[in-house]
C-alpha atoms as a PDB file:
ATOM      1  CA  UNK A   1     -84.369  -4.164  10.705  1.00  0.00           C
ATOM      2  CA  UNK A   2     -85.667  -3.721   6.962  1.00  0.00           C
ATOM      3  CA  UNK A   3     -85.309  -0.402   5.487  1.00  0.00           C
ATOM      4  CA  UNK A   4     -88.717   1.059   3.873  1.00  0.00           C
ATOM      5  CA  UNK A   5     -88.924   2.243   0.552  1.00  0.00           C
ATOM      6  CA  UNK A   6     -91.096   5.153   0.853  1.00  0.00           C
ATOM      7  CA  UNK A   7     -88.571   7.070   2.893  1.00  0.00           C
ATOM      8  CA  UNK A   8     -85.198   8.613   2.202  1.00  0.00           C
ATOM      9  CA  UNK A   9     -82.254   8.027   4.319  1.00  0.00           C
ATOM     10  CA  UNK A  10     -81.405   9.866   6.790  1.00  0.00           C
ATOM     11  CA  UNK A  11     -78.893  12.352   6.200  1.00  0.00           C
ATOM     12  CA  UNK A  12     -75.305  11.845   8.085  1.00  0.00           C
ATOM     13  CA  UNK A  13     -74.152  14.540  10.301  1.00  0.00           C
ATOM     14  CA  UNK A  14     -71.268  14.626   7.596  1.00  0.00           C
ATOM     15  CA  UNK A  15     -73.519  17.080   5.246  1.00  0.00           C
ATOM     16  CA  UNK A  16     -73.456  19.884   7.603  1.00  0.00           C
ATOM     17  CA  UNK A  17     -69.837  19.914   7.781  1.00  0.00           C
ATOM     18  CA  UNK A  18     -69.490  20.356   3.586  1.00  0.00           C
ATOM     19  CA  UNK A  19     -71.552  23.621   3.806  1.00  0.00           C
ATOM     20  CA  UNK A  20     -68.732  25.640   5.193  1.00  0.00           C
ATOM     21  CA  UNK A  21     -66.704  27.102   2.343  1.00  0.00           C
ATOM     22  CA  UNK A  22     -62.775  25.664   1.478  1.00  0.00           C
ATOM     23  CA  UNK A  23     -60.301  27.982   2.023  1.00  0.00           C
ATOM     24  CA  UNK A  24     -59.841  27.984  -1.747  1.00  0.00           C
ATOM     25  CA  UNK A  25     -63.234  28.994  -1.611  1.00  0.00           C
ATOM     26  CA  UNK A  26     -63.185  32.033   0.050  1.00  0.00           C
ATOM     27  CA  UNK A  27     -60.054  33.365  -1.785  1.00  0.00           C
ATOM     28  CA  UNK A  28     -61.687  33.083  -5.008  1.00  0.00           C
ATOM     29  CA  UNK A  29     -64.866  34.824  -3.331  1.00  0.00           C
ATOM     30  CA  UNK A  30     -62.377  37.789  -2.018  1.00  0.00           C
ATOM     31  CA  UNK A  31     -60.729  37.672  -5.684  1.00  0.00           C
ATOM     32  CA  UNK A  32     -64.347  37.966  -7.496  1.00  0.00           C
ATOM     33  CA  UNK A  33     -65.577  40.617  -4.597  1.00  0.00           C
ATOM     34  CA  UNK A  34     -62.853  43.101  -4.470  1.00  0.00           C
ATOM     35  CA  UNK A  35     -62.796  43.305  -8.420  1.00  0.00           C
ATOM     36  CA  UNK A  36     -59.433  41.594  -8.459  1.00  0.00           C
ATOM     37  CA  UNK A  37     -59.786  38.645 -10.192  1.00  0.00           C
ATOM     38  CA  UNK A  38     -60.731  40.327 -13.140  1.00  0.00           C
ATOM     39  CA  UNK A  39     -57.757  42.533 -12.850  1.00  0.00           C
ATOM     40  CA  UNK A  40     -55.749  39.365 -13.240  1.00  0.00           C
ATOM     41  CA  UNK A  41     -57.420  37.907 -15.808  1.00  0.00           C
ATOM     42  CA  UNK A  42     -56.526  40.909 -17.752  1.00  0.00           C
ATOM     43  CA  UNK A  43     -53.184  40.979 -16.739  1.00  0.00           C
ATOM     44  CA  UNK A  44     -52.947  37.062 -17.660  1.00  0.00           C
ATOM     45  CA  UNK A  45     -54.223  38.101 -21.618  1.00  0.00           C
ATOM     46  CA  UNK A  46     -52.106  41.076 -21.660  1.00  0.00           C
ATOM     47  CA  UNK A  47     -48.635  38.750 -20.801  1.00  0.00           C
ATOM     48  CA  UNK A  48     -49.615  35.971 -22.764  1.00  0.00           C
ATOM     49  CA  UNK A  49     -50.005  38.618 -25.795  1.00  0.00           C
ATOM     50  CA  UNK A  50     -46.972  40.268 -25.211  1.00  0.00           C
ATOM     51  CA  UNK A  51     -45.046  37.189 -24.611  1.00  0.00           C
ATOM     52  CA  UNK A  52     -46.515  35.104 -28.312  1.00  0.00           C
ATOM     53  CA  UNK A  53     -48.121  32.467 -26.774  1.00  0.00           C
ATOM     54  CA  UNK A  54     -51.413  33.783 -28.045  1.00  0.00           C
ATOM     55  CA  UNK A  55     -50.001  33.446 -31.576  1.00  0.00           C
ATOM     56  CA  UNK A  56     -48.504  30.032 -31.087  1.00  0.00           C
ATOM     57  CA  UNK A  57     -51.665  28.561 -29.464  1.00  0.00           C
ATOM     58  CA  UNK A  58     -53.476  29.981 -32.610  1.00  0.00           C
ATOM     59  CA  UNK A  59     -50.736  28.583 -35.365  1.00  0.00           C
ATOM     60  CA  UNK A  60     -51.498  25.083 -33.228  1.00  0.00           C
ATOM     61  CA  UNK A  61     -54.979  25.221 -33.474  1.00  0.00           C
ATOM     62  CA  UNK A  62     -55.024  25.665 -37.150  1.00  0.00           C
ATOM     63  CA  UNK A  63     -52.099  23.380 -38.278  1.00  0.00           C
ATOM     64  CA  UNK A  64     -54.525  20.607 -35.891  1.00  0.00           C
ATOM     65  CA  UNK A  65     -57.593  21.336 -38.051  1.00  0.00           C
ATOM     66  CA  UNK A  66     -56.143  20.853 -41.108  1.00  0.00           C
ATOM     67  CA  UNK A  67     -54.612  17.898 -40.358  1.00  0.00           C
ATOM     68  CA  UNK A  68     -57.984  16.002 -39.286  1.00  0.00           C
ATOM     69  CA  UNK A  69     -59.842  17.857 -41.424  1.00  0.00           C
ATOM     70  CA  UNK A  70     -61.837  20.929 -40.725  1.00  0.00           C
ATOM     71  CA  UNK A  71     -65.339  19.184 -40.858  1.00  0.00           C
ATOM     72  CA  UNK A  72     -63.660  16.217 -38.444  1.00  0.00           C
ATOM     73  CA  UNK A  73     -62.621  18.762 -35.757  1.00  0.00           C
ATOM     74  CA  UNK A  74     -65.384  19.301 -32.947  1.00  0.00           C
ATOM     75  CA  UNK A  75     -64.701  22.183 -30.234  1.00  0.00           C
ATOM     76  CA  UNK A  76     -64.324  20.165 -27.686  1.00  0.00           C
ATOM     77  CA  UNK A  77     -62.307  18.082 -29.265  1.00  0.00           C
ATOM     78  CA  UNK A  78     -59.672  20.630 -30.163  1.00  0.00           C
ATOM     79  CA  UNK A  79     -59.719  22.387 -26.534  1.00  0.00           C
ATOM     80  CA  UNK A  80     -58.962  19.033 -25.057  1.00  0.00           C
ATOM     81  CA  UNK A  81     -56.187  18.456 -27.664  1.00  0.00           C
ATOM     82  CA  UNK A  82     -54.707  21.730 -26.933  1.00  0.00           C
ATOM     83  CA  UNK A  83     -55.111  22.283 -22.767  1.00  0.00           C
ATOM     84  CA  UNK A  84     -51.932  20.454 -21.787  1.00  0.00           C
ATOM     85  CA  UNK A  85     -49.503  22.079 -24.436  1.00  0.00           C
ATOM     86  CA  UNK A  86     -51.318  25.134 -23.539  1.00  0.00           C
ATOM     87  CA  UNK A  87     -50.952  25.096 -19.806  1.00  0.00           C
ATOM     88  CA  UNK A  88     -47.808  23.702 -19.989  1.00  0.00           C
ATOM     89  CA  UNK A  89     -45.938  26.789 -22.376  1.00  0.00           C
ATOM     90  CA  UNK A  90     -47.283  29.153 -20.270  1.00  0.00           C
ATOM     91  CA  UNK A  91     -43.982  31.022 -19.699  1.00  0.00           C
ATOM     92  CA  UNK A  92     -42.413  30.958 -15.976  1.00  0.00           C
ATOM     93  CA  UNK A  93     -42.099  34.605 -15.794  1.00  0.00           C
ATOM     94  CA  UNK A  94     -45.924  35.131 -16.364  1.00  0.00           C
ATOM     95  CA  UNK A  95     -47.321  32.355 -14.256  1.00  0.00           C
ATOM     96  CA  UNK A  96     -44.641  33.993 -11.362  1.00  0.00           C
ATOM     97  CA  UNK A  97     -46.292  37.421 -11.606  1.00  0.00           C
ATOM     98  CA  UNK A  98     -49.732  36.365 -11.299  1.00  0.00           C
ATOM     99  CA  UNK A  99     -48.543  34.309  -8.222  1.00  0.00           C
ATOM    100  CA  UNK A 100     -46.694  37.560  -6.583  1.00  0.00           C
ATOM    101  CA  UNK A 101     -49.875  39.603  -7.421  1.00  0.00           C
ATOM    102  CA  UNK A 102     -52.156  36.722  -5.672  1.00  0.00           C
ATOM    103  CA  UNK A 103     -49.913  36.659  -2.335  1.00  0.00           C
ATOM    104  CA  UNK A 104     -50.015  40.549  -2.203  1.00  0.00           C
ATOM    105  CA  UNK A 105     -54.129  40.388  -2.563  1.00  0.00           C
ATOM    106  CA  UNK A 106     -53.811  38.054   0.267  1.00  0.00           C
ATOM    107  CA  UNK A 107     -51.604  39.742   2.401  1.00  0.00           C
ATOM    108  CA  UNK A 108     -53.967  43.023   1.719  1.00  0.00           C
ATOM    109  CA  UNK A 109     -57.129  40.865   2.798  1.00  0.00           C
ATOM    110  CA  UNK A 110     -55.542  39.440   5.914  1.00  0.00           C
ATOM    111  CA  UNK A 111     -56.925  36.249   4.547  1.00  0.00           C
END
């Protein structure tokens, strides 16, 4: 049987099944509702103040731009540069409070 042109395909009954949220997905809705997530996002800036990461991320950022060149150096370019050492030196003991603080939203919720 041909297919016609003037007509979409039919949609599989696979769709349907994507509209229902992740689990992931309804955390971070809980988070964002009960005002939480911005508590931790505080709490994330406060730690990463106290602990100098702040200050070495900075010191990185500027040693990189004068390396290339501050007229060669896009945004973009310099986040990508600087997301894996960043992510990576995130001290243990910060990235282990946040999770403690996420498990006892979640016990709170009942999620």
């Amino acid at each position: 049987m041909r297919a016609s042109v003037n007509r979409p395909p039919t949609p599989d009954g696979d769709e349907e099944k994507a509209a229902e949220p992740t689990l992931q997905e309804i955390i971070n809705i809980k988070l964002i509702e009960s005002g939480e997530k911005e508590k931790l996002k505080e709490l994330l800036r406060e730690r990463l103040i106290e602990c100098g990461w702040k200050d070495e991320m900075k010191g990185y950022c500027r040693a990189l731009t004068r390396k290339r060149g501050r007229a060669d150096v896009t945004l973009d370019e310099l986040i990508r540069t600087i997301t894996p050492k960043g992510r990576s030196s995130v001290p243990d003991s910060v990235k282990a409070e946040l999770l403690q603080r996420i498990r006892s939203f979640l016990l709170s919720a009942a999620l």
